[in-house]
C-alpha atoms as a PDB file:
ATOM      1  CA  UNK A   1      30.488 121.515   3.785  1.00  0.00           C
ATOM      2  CA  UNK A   2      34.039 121.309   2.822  1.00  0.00           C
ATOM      3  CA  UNK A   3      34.894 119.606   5.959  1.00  0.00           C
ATOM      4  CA  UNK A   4      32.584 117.192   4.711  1.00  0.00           C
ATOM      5  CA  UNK A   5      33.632 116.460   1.906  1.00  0.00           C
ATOM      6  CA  UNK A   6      36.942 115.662   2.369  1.00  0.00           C
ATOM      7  CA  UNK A   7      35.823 113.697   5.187  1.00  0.00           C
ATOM      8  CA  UNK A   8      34.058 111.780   2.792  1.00  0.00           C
ATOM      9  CA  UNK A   9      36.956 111.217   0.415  1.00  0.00           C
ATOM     10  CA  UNK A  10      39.026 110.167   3.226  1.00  0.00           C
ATOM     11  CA  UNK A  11      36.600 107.124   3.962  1.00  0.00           C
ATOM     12  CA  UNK A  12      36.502 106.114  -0.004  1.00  0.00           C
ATOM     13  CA  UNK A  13      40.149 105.285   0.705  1.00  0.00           C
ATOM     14  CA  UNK A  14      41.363 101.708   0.890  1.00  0.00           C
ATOM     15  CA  UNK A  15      43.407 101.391   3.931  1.00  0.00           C
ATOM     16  CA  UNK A  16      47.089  99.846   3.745  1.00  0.00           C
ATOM     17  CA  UNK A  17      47.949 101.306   0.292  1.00  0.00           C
ATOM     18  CA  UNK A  18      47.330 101.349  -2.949  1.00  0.00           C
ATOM     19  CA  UNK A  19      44.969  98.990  -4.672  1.00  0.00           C
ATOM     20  CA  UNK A  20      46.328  95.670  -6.481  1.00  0.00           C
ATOM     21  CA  UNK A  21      49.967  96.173  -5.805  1.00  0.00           C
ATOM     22  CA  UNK A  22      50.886  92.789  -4.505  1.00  0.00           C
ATOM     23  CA  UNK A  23      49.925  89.577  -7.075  1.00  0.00           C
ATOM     24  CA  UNK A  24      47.885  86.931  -5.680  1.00  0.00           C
ATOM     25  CA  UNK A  25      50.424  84.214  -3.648  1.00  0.00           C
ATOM     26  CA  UNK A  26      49.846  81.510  -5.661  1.00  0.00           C
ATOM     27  CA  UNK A  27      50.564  83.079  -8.680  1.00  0.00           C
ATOM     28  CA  UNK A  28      53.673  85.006  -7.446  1.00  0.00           C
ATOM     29  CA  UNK A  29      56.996  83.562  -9.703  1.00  0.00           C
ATOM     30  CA  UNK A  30      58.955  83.877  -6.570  1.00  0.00           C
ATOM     31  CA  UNK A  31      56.532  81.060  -4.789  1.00  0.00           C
ATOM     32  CA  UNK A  32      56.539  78.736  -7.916  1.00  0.00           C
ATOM     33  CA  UNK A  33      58.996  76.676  -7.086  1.00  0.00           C
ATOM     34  CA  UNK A  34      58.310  75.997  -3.102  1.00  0.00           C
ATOM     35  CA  UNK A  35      54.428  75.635  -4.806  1.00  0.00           C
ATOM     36  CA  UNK A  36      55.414  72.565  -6.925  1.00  0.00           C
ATOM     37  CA  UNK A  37      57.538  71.314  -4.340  1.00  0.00           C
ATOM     38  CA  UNK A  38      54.551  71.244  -2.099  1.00  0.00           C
ATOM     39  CA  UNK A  39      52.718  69.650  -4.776  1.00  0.00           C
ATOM     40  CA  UNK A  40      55.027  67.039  -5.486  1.00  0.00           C
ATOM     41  CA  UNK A  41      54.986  65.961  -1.464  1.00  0.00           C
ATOM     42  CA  UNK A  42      51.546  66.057  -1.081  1.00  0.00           C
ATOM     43  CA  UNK A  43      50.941  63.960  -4.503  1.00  0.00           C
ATOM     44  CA  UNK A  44      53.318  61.238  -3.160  1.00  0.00           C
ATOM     45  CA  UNK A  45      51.684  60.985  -0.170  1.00  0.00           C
ATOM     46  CA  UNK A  46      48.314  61.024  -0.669  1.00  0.00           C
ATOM     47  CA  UNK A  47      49.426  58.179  -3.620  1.00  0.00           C
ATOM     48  CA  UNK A  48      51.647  56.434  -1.374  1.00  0.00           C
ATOM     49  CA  UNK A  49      48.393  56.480   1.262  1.00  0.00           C
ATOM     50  CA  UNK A  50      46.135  55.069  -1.170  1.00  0.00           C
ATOM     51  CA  UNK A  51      48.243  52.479  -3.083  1.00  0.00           C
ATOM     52  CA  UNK A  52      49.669  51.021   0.470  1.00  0.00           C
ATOM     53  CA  UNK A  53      46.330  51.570   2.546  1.00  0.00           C
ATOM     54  CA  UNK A  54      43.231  52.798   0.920  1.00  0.00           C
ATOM     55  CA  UNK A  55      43.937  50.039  -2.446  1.00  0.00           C
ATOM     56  CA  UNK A  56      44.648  47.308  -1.188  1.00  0.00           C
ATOM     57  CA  UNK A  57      41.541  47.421   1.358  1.00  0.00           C
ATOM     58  CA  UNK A  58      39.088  48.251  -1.372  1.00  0.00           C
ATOM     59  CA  UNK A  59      41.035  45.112  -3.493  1.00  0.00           C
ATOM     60  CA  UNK A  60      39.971  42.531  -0.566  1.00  0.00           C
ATOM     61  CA  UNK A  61      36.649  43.648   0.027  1.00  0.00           C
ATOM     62  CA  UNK A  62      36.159  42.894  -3.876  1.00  0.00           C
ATOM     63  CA  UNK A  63      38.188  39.830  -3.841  1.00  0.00           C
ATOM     64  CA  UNK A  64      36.020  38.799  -0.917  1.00  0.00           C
ATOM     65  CA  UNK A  65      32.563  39.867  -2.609  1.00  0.00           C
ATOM     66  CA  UNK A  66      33.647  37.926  -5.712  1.00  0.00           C
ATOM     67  CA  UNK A  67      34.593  34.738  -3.653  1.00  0.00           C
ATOM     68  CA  UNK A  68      31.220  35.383  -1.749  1.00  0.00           C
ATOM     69  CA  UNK A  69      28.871  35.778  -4.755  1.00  0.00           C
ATOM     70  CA  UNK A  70      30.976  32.493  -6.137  1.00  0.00           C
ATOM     71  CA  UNK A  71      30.552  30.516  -3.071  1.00  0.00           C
ATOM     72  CA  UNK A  72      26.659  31.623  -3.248  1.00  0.00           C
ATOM     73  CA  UNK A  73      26.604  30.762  -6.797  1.00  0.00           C
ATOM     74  CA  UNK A  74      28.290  27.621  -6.448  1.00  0.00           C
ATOM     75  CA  UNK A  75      26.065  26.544  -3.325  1.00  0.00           C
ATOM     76  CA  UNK A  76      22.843  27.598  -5.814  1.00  0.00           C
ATOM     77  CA  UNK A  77      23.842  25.709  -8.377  1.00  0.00           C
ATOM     78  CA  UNK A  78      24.431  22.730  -5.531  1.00  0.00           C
ATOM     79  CA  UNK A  79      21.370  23.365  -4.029  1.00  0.00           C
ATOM     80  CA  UNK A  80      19.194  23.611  -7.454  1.00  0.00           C
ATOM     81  CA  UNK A  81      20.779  20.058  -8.362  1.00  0.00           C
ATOM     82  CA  UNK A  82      19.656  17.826  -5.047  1.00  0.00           C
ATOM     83  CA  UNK A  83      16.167  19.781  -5.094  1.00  0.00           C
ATOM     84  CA  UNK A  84      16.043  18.157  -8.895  1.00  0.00           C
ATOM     85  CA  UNK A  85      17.542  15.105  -7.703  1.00  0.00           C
ATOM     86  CA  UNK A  86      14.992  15.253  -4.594  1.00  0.00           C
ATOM     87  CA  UNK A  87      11.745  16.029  -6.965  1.00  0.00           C
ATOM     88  CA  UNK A  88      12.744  13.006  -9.300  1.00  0.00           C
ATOM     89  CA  UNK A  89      12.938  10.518  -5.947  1.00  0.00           C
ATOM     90  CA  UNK A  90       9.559  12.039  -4.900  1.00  0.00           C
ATOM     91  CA  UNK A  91       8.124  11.639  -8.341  1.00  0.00           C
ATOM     92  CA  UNK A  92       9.377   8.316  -8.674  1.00  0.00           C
ATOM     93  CA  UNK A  93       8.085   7.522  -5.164  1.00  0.00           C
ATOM     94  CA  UNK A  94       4.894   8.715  -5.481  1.00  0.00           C
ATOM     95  CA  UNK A  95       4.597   6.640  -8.882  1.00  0.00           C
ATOM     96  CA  UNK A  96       5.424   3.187  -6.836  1.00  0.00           C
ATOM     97  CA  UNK A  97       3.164   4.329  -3.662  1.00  0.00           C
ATOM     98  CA  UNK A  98       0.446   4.835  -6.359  1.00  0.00           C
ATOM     99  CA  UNK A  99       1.176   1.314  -7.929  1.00  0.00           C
ATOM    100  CA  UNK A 100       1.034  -0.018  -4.600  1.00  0.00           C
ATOM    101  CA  UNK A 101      -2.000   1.517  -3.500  1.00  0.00           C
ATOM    102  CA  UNK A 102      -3.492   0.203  -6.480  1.00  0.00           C
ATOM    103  CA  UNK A 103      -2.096  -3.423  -6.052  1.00  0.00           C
ATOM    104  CA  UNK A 104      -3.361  -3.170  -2.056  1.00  0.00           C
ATOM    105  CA  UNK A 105      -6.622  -2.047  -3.679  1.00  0.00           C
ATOM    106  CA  UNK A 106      -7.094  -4.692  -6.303  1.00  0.00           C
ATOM    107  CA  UNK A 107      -6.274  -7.190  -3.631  1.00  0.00           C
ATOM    108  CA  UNK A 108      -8.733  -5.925  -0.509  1.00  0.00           C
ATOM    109  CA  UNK A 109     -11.776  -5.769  -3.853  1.00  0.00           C
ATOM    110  CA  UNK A 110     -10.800  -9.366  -4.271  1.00  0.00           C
ATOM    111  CA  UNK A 111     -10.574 -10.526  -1.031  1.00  0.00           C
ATOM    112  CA  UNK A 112     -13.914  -8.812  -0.298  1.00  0.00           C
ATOM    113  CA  UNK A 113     -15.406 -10.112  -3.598  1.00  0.00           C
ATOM    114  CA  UNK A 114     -13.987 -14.043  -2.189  1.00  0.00           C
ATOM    115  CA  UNK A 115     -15.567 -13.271   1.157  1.00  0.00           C
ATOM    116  CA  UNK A 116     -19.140 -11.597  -0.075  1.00  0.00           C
ATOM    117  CA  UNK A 117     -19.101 -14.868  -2.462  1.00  0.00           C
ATOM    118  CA  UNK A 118     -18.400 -17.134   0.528  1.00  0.00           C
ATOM    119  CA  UNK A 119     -21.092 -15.351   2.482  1.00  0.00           C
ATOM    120  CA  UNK A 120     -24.022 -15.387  -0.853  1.00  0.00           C
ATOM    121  CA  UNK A 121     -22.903 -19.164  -1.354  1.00  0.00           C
ATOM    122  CA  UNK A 122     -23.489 -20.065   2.725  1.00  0.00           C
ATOM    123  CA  UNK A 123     -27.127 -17.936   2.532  1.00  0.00           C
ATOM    124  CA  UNK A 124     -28.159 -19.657  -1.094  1.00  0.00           C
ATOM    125  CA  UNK A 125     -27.538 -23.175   0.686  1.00  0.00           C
ATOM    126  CA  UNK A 126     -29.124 -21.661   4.084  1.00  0.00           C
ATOM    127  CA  UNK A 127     -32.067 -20.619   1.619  1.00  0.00           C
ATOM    128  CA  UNK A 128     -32.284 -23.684  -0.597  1.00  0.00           C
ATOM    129  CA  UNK A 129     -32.351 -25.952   2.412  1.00  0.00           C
ATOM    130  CA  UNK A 130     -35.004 -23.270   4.150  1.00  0.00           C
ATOM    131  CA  UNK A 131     -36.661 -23.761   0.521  1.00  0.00           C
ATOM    132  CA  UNK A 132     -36.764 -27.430   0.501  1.00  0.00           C
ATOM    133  CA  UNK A 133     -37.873 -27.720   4.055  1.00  0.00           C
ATOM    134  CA  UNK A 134     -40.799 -25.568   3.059  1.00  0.00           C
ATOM    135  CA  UNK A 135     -41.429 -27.411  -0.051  1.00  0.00           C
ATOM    136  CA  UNK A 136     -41.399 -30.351   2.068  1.00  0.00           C
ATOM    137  CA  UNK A 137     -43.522 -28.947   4.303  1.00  0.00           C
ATOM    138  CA  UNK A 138     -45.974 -27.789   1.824  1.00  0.00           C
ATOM    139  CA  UNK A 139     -46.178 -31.605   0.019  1.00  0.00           C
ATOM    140  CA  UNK A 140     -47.009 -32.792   3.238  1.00  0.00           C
ATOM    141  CA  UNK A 141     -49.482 -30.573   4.627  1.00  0.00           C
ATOM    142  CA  UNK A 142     -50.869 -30.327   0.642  1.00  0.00           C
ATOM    143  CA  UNK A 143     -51.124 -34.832   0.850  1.00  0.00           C
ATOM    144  CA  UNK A 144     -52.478 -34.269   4.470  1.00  0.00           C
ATOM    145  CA  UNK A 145     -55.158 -31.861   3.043  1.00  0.00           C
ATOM    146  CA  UNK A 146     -55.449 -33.891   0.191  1.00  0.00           C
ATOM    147  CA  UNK A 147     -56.227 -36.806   2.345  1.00  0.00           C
ATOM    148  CA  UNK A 148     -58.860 -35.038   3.901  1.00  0.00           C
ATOM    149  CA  UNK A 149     -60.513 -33.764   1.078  1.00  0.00           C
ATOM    150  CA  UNK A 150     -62.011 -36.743   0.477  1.00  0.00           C
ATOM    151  CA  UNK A 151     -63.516 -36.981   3.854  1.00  0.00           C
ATOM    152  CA  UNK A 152     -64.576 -33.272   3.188  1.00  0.00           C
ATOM    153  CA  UNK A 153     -66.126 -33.971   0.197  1.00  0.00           C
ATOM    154  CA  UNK A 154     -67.510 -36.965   1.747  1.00  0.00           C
ATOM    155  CA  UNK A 155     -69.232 -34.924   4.403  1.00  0.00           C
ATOM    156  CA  UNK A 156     -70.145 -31.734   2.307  1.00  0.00           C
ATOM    157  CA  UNK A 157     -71.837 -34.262  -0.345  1.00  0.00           C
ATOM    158  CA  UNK A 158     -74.001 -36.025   2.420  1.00  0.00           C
ATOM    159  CA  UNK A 159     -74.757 -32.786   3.929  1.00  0.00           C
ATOM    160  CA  UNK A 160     -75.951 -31.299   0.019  1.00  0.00           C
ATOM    161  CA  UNK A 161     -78.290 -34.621  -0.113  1.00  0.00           C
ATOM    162  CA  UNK A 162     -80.028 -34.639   3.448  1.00  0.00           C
ATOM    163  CA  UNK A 163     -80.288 -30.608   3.230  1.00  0.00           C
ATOM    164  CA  UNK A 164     -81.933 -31.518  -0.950  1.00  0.00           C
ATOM    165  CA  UNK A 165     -83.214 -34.401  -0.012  1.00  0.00           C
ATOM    166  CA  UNK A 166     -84.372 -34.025   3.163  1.00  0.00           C
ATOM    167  CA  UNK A 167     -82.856 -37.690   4.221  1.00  0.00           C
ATOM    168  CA  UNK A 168     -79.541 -39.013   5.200  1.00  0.00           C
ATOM    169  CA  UNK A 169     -77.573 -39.868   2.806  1.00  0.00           C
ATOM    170  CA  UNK A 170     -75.438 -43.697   2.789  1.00  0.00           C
ATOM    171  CA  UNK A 171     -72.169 -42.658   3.414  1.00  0.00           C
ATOM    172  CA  UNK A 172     -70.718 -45.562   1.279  1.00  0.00           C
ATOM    173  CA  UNK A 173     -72.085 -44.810  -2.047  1.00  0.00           C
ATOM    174  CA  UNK A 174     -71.247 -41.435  -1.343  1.00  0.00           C
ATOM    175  CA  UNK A 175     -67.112 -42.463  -1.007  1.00  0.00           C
ATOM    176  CA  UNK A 176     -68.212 -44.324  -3.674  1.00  0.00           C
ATOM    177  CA  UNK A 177     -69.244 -41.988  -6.155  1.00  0.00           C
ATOM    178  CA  UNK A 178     -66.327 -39.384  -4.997  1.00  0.00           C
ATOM    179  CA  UNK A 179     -63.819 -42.414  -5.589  1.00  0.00           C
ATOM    180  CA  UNK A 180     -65.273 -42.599  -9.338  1.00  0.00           C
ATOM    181  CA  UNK A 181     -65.064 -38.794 -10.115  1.00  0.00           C
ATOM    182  CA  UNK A 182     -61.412 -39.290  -8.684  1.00  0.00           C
ATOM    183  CA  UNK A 183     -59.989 -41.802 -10.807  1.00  0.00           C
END
């Protein structure tokens, strides 16, 4: 059991020496010097690097941006104006295509109203003269039948007497007697 415990003392040991003899590098005062040196180097670089590389890259691609969105802007502001400047031709367009359209109207109802006038006037004259043909007609088959309603009543009055009567009847005192209710 002693064996073992020494054994187990020896492997608690940290190997290569004593514990926390040597200070951490960076903080050693001998390195201090060679440290800020370092320092200094790298800081110029890595600012020489981005003032001569990195910088002036990033400084176009904003300069470009800002002359892009300005362009943009500027071609917006272009754009915005002639679609105005288009909407007020349209508008003003449409106004005299109405007008027009209105005028072409107006004109085709008058023109129509001249030719259904022209057409009413021929068909009144084709009717009147229809009208006084008939009427003509009429007078002249009405004095025809008047004519022979004398000669009717003539006939029907000699046929009343022989049928009453029972004998002829003389034919001139019956246009006689007809003549007399006449005038």
């Amino acid at each position: 059991m002693a064996h073992d415990a020494e054994e187990l003392q020896a492997g608690t040991e940290v190997p290569g020496g004593p514990a926390h003899e040597a200070t951490f590098p960076p903080f050693d005062p001998n390195n201090f010097a060679a440290e800020l040196i370092w320092l200094a180097i790298t800081f110029g670089a890595i600012y020489f690097l981005m003032s001569r590389i990195a910088l002036p890259r990033v400084g176009s691609i904003l300069a470009a941006r800002k002359d892009k969105i300005e362009s943009d802007l500027s071609a917006a502001a272009k754009a915005q104006d002639d679609a105005a400047a288009a909407a007020a031709a349209h508008e003003k367009t449409l106004g005299a295509a109405k007008s027009k359209a209105q005028t072409l109207g107006q004109a085709a109802h008058a023109d129509a109203q001249k030719q259904a006038d022209v057409r009413r006037a021929a068909l009144e004259s084709e009717l009147n003269a229809k009208l006084a043909a008939a009427e003509a007609q009429i007078a002249s088959t009405k004095s025809a039948a008047m004519a022979n309603v004398d000669a009717i009543a003539a006939e029907t009055a000699q046929a009343i007497l022989q049928h009453v009567t029972g004998k002829p009847a003389d034919p001139a005192a019956v246009s006689a007697a007809i003549a007399a209710l006449k005038g």
